[in-house]
Protein backbone atom coordinates (compact mmCIF):
# COMPACT_ATOMS: atom_id res chain seq x y z
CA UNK A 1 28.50 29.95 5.99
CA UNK A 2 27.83 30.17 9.88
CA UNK A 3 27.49 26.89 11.50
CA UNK A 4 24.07 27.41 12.97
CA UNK A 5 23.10 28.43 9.36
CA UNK A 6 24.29 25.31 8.10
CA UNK A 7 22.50 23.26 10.32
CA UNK A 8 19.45 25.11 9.29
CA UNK A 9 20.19 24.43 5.97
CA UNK A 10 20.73 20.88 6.54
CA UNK A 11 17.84 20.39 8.53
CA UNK A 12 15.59 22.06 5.84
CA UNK A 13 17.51 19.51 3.42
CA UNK A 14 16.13 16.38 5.64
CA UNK A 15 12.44 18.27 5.82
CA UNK A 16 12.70 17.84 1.96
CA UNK A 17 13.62 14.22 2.03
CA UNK A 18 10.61 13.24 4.45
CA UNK A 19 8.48 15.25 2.40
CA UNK A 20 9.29 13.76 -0.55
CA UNK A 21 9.46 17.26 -1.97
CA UNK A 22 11.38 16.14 -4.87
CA UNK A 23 10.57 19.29 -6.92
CA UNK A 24 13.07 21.74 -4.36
CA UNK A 25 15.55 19.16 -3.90
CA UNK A 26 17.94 21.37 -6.04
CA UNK A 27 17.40 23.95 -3.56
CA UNK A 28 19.90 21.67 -1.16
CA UNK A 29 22.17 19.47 -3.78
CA UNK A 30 24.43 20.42 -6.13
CA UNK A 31 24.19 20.17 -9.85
CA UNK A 32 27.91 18.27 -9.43
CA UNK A 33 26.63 15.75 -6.60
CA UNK A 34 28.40 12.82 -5.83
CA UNK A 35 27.49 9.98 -3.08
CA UNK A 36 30.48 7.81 -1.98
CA UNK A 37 32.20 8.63 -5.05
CA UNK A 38 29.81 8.54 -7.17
CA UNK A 39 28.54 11.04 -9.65
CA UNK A 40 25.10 11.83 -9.75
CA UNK A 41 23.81 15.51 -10.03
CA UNK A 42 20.66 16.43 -8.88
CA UNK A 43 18.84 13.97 -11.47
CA UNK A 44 21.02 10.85 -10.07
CA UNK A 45 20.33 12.16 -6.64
CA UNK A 46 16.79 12.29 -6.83
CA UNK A 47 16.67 9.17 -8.61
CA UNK A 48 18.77 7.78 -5.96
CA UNK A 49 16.12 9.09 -3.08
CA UNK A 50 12.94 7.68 -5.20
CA UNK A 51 14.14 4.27 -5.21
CA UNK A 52 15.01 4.19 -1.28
CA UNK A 53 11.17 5.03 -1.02
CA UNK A 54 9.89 2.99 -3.44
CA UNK A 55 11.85 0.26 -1.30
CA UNK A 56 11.02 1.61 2.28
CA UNK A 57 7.71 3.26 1.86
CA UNK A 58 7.59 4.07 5.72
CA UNK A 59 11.56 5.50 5.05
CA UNK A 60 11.59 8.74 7.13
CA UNK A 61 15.14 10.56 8.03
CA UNK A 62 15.83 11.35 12.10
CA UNK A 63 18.13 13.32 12.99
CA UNK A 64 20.26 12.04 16.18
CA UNK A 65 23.35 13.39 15.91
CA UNK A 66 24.09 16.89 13.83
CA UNK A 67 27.72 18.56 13.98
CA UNK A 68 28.38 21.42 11.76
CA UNK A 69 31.95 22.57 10.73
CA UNK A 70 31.61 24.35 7.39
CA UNK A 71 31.51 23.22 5.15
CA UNK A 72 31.16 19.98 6.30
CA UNK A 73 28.51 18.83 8.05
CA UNK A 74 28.37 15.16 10.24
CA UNK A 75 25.16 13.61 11.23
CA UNK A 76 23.81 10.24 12.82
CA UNK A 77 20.33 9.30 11.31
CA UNK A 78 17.88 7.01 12.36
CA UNK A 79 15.87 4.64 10.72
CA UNK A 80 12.95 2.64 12.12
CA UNK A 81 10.98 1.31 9.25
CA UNK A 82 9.77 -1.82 6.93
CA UNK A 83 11.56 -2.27 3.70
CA UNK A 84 9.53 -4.47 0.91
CA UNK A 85 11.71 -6.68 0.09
CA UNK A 86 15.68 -6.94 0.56
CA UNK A 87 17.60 -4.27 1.57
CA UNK A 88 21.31 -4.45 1.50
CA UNK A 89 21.34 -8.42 0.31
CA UNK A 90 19.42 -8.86 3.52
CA UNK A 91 15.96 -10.26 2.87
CA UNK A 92 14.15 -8.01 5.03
CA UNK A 93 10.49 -8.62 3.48
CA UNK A 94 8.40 -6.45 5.38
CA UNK A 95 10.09 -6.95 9.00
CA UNK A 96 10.35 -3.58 10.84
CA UNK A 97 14.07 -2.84 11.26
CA UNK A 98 16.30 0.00 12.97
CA UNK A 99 19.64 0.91 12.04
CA UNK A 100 21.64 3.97 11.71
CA UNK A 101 22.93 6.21 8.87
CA UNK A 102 26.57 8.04 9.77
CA UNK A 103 26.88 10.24 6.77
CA UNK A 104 29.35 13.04 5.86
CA UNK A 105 28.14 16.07 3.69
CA UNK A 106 30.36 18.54 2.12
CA UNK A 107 28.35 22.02 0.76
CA UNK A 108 29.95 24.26 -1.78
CA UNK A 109 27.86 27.71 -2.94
CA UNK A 110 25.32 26.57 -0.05
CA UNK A 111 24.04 23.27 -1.48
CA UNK A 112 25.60 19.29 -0.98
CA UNK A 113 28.16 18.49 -2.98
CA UNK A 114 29.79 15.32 -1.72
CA UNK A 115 28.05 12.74 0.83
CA UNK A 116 29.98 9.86 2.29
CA UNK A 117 28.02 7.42 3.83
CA UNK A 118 27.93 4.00 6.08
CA UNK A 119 24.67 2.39 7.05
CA UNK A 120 25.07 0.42 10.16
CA UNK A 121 24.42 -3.35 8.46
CA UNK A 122 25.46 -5.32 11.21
CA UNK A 123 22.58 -3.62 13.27
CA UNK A 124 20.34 -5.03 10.85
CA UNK A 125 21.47 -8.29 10.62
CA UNK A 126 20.81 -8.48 14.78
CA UNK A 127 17.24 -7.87 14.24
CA UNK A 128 16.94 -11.23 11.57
């Protein structure tokens, strides 16, 4: 896959998430998904997605950093939103937070297959 058509790709993959479009997300992940080792197919996956917004209604994905090397694909997202309740042992309880995402993606036949992923805690933890 060209690079620029991996971005695409990628970018229609984050459209998805903020659209909650839960329904094509097998159009972008793999039936064999995994996140940070973990296992989870499409079903996991979305499963995995639902909770973050039933935890951070106001969750939306921003993209601020997107490098393409195919298959891989490296991105910096942005968060600016108000979990419910804690988030990541950190009682947040409604306190409008921002942090960042740094997440790898792997794609295989066109669709994710493996996602690594940090989420910048001690950013958090500065806003308390």
């Amino acid at each position: 896959m060209h690079q620029s058509d991996l971005a695409t790709l990628y970018r229609r993959y984050i459209d998805c998430l903020n659209q909650q479009d839960w329904d094509n997300l097998g159009q972008y992940v793999h039936a064999d998904a995994s996140h940070n080792g973990t296992k989870l197919g499409v079903a996991g996956y979305r499963a995995m997605l639902e909770n973050d917004y039933e935890q951070i209604p106001d969750l939306r994905f921003n993209i601020e950093i997107l490098s393409c090397d195919a298959p891989m694909v490296a991105s910096r997202l942005m968060f600016d939103c108000t979990p419910k309740g804690e988030f990541l042992g950190l009682a947040i309880n409604g306190r409008k937070i921002k942090f960042a995402e740094n997440v790898f993606y792997e794609f295989r036949d066109g669709k994710i297959i493996n996602v690594w992923s940090v989420l910048d805690k001690v950013a958090i933890e500065a806003q308390l």
